[in-house]
Protein backbone atom coordinates (compact mmCIF):
# COMPACT_ATOMS: atom_id res chain seq x y z
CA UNK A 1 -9.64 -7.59 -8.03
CA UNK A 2 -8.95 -3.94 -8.85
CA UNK A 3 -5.81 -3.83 -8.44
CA UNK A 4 -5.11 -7.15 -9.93
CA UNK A 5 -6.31 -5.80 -13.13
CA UNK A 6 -4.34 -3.09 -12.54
CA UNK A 7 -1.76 -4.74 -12.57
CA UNK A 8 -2.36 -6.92 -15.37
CA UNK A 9 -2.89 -3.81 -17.85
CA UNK A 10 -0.04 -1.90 -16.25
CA UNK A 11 2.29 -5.12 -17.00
CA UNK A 12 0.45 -5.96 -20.57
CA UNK A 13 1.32 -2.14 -21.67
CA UNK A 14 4.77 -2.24 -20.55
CA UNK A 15 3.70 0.78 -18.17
CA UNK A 16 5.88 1.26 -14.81
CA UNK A 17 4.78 2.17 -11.91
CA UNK A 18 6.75 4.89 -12.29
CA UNK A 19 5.25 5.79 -15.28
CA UNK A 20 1.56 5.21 -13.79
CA UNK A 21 2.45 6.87 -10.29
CA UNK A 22 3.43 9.94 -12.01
CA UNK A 23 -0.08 10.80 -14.00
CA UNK A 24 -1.79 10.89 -10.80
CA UNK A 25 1.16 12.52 -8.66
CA UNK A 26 1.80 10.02 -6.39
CA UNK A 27 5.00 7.65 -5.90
CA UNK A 28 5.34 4.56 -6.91
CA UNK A 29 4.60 2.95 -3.95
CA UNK A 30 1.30 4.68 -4.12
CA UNK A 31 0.82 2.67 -7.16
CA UNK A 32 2.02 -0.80 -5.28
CA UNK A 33 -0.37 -0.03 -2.65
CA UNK A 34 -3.35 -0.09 -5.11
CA UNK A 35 -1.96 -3.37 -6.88
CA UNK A 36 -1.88 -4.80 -3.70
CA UNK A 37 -5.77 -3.73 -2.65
CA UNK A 38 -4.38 -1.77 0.53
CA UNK A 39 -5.37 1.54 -1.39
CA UNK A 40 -8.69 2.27 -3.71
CA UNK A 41 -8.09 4.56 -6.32
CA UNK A 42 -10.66 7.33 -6.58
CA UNK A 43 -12.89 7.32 -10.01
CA UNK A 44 -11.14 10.36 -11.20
CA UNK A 45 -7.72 8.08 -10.86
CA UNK A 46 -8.94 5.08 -12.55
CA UNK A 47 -10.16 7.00 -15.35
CA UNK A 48 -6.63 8.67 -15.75
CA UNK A 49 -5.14 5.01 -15.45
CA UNK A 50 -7.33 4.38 -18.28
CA UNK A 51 -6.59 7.06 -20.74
CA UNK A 52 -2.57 6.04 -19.69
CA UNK A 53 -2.85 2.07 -20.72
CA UNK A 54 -5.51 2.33 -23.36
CA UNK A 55 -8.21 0.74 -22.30
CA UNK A 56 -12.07 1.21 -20.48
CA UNK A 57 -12.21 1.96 -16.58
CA UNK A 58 -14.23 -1.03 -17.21
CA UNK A 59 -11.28 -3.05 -18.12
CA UNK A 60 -9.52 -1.85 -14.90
CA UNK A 61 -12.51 -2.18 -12.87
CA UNK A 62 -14.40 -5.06 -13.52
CA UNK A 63 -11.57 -6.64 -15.57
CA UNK A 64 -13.90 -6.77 -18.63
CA UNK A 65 -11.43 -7.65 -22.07
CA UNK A 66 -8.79 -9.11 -19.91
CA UNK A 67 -9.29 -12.30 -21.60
CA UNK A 68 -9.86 -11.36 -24.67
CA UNK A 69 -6.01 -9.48 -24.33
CA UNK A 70 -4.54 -12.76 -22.83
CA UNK A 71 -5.67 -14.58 -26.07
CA UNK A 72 -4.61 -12.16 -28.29
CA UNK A 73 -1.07 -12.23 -26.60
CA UNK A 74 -0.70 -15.68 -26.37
CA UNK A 75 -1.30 -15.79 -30.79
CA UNK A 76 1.19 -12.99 -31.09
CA UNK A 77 3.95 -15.02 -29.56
CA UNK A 78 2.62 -17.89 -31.04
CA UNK A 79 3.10 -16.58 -34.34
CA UNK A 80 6.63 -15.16 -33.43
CA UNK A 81 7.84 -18.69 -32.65
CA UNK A 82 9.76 -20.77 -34.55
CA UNK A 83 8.49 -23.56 -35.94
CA UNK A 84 9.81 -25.76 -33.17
CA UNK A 85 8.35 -23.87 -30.39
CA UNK A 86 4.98 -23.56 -32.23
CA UNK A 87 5.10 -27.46 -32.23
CA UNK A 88 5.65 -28.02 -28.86
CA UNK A 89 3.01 -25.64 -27.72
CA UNK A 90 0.99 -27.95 -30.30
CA UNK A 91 1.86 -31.02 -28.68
CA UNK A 92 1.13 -29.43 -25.02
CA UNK A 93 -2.13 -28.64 -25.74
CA UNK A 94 -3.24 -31.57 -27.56
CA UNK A 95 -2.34 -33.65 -24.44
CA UNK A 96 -3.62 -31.55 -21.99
CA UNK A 97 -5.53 -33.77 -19.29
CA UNK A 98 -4.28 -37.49 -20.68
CA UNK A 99 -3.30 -39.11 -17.57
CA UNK A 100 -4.75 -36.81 -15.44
């Protein structure tokens, strides 16, 4: 789970794992291995990775926010779509579940 939401802020931020590897020292693989749950980053870590994608250890940890960030991502692409796209995605959701 924690490195799930790792990943999830690491991607949402447009953060590397370059980028992430290298405020803790470590290589990028490193990083991988904590995505992946084969590695547990120490406290110390996750509170660096938290400072680096601006958000909570909380966020990383428990993945507390993380839908409240999805939303918010899905309206600013909905709002950068043109008026056709922000129809279909209309029409998808208002027939979400007929026929199912």
């Amino acid at each position: 789970m924690l490195g799930e939401n790792l990943k999830a802020l690491r991607s949402r931020r447009d953060v590397t794992q370059k980028m992430l590897a290298e405020s803790i020292d470590v290589t990028p693989a490193h990083i991988s291995a904590m995505e992946n749950g084969v590695k547990i980053p120490s406290a110390a870590q996750v509170a660096v990775f938290a400072e680096v994608l601006g958000c909570t250890t909380d966020a990383i940890i428990l993945g507390t926010g993380l839908e409240l960030a999805q939303e918010k991502e899905l309206i600013e692409k909905f709002r950068a779509a043109s008026p056709k796209e922000r129809e279909a995605a209309r029409a998808a959701l208002e027939n979400r579940g007929v026929g199912a």
